[in-house]
Protein backbone atom coordinates (compact mmCIF):
# COMPACT_ATOMS: atom_id res chain seq x y z
CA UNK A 1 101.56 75.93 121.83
CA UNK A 2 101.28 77.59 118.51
CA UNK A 3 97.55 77.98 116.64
CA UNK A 4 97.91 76.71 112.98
CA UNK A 5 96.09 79.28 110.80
CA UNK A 6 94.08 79.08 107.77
CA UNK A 7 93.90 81.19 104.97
CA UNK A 8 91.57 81.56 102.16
CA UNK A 9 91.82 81.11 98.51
CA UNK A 10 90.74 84.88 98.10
CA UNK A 11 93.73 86.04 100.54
CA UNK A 12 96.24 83.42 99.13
CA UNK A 13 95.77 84.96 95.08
CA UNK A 14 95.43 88.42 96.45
CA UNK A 15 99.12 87.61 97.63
CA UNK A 16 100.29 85.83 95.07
CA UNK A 17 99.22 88.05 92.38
CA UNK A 18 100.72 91.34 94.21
CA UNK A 19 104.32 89.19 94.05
CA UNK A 20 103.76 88.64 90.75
CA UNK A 21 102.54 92.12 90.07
CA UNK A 22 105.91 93.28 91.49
CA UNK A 23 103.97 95.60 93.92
CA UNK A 24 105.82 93.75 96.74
CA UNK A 25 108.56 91.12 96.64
CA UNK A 26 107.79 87.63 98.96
CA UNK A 27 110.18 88.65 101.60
CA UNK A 28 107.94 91.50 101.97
CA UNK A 29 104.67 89.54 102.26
CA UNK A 30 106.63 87.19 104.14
CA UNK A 31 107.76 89.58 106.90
CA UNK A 32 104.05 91.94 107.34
CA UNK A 33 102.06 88.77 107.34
CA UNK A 34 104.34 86.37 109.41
CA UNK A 35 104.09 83.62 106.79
CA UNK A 36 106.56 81.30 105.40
CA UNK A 37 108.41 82.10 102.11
CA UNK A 38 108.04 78.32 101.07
CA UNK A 39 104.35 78.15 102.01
CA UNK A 40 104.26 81.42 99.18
CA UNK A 41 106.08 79.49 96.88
CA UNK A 42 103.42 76.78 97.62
CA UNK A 43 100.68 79.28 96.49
CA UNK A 44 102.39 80.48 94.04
CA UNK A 45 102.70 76.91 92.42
CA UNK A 46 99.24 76.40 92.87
CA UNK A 47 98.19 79.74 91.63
CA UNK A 48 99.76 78.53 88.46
CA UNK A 49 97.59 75.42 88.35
CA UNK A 50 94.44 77.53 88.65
CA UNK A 51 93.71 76.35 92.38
CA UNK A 52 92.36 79.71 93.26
CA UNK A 53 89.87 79.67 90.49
CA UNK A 54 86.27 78.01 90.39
CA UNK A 55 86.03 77.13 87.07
CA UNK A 56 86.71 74.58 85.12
CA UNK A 57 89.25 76.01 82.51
CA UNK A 58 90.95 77.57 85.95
CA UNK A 59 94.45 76.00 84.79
CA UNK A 60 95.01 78.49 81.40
CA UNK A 61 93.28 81.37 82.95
CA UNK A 62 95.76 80.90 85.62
CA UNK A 63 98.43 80.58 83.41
CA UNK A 64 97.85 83.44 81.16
CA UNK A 65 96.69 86.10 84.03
CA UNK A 66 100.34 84.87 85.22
CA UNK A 67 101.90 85.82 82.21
CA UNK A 68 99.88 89.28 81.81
CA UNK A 69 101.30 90.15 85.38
CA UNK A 70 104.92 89.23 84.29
CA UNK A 71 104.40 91.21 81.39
CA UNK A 72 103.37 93.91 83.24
CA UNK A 73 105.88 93.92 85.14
CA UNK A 74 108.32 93.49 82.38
CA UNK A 75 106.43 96.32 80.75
CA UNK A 76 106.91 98.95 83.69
CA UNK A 77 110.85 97.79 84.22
CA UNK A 78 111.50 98.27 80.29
CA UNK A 79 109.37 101.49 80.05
CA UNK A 80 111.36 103.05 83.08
CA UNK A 81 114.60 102.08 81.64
CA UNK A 82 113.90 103.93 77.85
CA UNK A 83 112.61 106.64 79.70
CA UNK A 84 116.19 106.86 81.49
CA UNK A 85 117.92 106.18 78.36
CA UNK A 86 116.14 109.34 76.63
CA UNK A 87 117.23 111.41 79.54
CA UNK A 88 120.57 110.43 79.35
CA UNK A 89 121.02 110.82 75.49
CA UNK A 90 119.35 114.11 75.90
CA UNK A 91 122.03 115.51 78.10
CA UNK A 92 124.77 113.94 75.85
CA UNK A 93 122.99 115.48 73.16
CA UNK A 94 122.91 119.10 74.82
CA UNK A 95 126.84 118.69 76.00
CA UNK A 96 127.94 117.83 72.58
CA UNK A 97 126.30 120.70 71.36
CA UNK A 98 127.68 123.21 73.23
CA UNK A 99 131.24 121.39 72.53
CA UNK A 100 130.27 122.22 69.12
CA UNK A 101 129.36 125.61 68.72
CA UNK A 102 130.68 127.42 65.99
CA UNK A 103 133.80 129.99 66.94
CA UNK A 104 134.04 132.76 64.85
CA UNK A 105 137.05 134.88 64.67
CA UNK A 106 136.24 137.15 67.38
CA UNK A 107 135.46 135.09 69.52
CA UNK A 108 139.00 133.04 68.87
CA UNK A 109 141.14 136.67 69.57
CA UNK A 110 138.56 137.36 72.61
CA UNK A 111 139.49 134.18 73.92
CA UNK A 112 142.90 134.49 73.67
CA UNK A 113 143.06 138.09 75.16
CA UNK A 114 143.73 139.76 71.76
CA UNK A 115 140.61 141.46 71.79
CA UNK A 116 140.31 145.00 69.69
């Protein structure tokens, strides 16, 4: 016979927010804490209706700490990605550079073995 568990509010936003925070995906949380992916969808619903939160405005704070994680998130991807970019155009920079270096008439007859 199985024993249902019970978690608490505290552990159910501490593992909804680091999904949301994109520390760890839900198949992740899924797997290390042996729960189900649609119970964490569950939470995750009602972490967006503010049922973690003790006051009574719970439902936009909810909402809006949501959206600050996302952004976040968002924020980190995006950041990575122009930091990439940058790398990349400074290499394509540096290559077309040295493609374009001025040759000067000695160094035309050195290259062609007519050096004097």
């Amino acid at each position: 016979m199985r024993v249902r568990r019970s978690f608490s509010n505290d552990f159910k936003k501490q593992i909804v927010e680091s999904i949301v925070s994109g520390s760890a995906t839900q198949a992740e949380i899924a797997r290390e804490y042996r729960i189900s992916p649609v119970l964490i969808t569950k939470w995750k619903k009602d972490y967006k209706t503010g049922k973690f939160f003790e006051n009574v405005d719970s439902h936009d704070m909810a909402k809006l700490e949501l959206r600050v994680r996302e952004l976040e998130r968002l924020l980190g991807k995006v950041t990575l990605e122009n930091e990439m970019l940058k790398r990349a155009r400074d290499l394509n920079t540096k290559e077309k550079k040295e493609d374009l270096s001025i040759v000067t008439s000695r160094d035309w007859e050195q290259s062609q073995g007519g050096a004097k």
